[in-house]
Protein backbone atom coordinates (compact mmCIF):
# COMPACT_ATOMS: atom_id res chain seq x y z
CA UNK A 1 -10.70 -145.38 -69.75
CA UNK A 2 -14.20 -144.68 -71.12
CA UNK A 3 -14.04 -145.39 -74.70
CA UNK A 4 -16.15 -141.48 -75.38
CA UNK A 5 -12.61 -139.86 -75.02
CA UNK A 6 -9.78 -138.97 -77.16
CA UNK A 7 -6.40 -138.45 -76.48
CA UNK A 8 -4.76 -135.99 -78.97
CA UNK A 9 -1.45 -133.73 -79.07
CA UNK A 10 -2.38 -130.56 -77.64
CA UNK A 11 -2.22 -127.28 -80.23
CA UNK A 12 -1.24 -123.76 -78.83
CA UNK A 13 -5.32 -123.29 -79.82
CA UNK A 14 -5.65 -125.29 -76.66
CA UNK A 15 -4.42 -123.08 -74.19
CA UNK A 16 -7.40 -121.05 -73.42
CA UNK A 17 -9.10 -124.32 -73.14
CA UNK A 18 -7.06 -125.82 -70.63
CA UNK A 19 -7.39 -122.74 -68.60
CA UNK A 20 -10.38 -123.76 -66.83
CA UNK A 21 -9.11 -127.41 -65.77
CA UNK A 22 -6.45 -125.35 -64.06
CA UNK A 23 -7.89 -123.21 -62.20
CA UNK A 24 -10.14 -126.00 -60.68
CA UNK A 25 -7.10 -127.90 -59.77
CA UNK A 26 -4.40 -125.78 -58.82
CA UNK A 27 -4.11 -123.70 -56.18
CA UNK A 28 -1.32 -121.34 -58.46
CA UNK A 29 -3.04 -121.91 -61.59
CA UNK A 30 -0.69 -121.37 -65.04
CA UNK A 31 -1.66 -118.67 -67.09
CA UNK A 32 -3.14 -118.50 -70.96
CA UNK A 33 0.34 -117.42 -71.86
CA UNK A 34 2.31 -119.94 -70.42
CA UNK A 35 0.28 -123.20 -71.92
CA UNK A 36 0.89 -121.55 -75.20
CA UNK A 37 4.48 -120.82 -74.68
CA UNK A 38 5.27 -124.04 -74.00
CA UNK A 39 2.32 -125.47 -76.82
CA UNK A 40 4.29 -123.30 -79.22
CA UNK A 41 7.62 -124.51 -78.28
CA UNK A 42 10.03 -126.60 -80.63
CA UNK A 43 10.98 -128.40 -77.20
CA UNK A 44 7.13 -128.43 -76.16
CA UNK A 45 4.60 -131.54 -75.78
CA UNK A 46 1.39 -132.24 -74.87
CA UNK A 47 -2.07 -133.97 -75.06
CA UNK A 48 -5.07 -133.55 -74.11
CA UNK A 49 -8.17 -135.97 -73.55
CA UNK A 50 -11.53 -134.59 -74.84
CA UNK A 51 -14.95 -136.08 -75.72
CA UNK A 52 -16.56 -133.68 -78.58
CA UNK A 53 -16.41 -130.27 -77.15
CA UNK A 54 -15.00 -130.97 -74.03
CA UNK A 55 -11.31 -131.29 -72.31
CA UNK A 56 -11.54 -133.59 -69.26
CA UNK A 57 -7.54 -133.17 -69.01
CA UNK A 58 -4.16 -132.55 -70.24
CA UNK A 59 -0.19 -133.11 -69.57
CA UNK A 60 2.23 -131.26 -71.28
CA UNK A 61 5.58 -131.26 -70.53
CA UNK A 62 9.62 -130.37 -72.24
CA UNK A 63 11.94 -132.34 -73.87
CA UNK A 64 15.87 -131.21 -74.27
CA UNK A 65 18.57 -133.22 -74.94
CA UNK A 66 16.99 -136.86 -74.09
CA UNK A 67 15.97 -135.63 -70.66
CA UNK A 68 11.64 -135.20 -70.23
CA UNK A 69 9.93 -133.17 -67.70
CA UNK A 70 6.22 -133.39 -67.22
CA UNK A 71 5.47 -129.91 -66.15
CA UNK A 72 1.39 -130.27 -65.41
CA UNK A 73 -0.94 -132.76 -65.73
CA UNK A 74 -4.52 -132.71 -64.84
CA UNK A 75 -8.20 -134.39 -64.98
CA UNK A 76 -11.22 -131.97 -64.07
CA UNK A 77 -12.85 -133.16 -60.64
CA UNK A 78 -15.92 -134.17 -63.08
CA UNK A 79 -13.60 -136.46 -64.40
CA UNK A 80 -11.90 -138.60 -62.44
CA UNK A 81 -12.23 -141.87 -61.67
CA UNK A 82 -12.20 -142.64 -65.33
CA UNK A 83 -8.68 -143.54 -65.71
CA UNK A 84 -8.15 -140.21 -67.72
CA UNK A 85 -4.98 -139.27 -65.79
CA UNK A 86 -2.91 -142.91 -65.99
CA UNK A 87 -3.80 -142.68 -69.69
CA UNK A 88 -2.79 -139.36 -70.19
CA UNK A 89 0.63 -140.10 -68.10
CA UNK A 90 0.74 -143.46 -70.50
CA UNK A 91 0.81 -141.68 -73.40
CA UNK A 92 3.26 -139.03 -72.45
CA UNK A 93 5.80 -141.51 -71.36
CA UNK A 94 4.98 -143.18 -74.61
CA UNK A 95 5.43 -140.10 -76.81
CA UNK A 96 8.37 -138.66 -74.82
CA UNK A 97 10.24 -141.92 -75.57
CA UNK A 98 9.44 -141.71 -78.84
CA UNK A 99 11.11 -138.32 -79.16
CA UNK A 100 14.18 -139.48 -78.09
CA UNK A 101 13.73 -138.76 -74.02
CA UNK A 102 16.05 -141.32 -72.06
CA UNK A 103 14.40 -140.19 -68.71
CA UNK A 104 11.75 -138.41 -67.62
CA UNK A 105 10.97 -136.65 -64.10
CA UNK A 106 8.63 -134.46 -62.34
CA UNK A 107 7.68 -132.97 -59.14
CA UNK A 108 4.09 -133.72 -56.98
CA UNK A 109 3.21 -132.43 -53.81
CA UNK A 110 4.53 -134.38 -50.66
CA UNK A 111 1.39 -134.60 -49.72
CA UNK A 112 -0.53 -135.95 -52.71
CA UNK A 113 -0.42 -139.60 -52.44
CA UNK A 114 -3.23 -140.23 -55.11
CA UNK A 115 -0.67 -138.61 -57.64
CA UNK A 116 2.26 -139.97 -56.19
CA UNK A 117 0.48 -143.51 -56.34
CA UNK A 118 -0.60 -143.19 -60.26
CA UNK A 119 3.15 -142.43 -60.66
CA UNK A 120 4.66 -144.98 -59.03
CA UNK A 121 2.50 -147.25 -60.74
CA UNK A 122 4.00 -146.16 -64.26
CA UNK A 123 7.36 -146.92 -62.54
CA UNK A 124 8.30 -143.25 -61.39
CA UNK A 125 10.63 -143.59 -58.02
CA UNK A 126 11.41 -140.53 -55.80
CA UNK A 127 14.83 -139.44 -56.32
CA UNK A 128 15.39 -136.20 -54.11
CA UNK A 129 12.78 -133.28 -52.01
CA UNK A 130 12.65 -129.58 -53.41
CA UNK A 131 11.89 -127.66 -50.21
CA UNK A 132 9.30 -125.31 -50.29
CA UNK A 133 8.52 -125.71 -53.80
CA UNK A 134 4.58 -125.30 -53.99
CA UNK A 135 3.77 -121.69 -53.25
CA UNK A 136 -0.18 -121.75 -52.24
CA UNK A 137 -0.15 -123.28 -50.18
CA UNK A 138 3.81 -123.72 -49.31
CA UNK A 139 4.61 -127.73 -49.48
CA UNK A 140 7.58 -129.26 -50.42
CA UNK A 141 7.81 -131.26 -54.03
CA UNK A 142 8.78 -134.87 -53.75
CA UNK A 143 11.02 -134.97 -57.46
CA UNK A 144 10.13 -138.15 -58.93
CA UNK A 145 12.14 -140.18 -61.81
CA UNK A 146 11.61 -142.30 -64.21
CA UNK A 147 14.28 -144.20 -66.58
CA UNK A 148 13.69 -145.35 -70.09
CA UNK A 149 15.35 -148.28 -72.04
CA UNK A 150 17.85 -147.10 -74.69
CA UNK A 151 17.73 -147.51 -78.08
CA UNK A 152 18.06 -151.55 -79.05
């Protein structure tokens, strides 16, 4: 990763900043209001990778009762390629651990084998298909899994 960026815990301030990083990569885009809720949220966590002014991408993702879900996480088309995303997905592992999580899944498109690749690569294995999961445009969600060590 290009030593210009910082990864930081996301704020609920970030939410309208992260809106534009959505809309260029989803399809069904999250609103203002739902980064926020879930930036504001005691069960809440995220991060986001920025160099000064700018947000080149984000994960954030829930925690309850040692299991993790990582609900989004995106680069901006402008910037990938840079390793943002394995970082980002580095550090969340890292940081959900660290709050206690003793597993951690997720779903990706069936279809997006660049995402499902970075995943796998952090150790995430499929464990079951959500049919029809993706709404624009209708796909079905590989869910992927991925164990963490207990405490030593």
């Amino acid at each position: 990763m290009d030593s210009s960026w910082r990864i930081r815990r996301a704020e609920p301030a970030d939410a309208v900043r992260l809106l534009p990083i959505e809309r260029r990569c989803f399809a069904d885009p999250w609103s203002v209001a739902a980064f926020a809720e879930i930036l504001e949220s005691p069960l809440g966590f995220g991060l986001v990778a920025e160099c000064g002014p700018t947000i080149g991408g984000y994960l954030v993702a829930r925690l309850v009762a040692g299991e993790a879900e990582i609900l989004n996480l995106a680069v901006g088309p402008e910037d990938r390629g840079k390793g943002l995303g394995s970082e980002l997905l580095r550090r969340g592992v890292a940081g959900l651990a660290a709050k206690g999580a003793r597993e951690i899944y997720l779903e990706v498109r069936e279809h997006n084998l660049v995402a499902q690749q970075l995943y796998r690569s952090l150790g995430f294995r499929p464990v079951g298909l959500r049919a029809r999961y993706y709404r624009n445009p209708v796909e079905d969600a590989l869910v992927l899994r991925l164990g963490l060590p207990g405490p030593a």
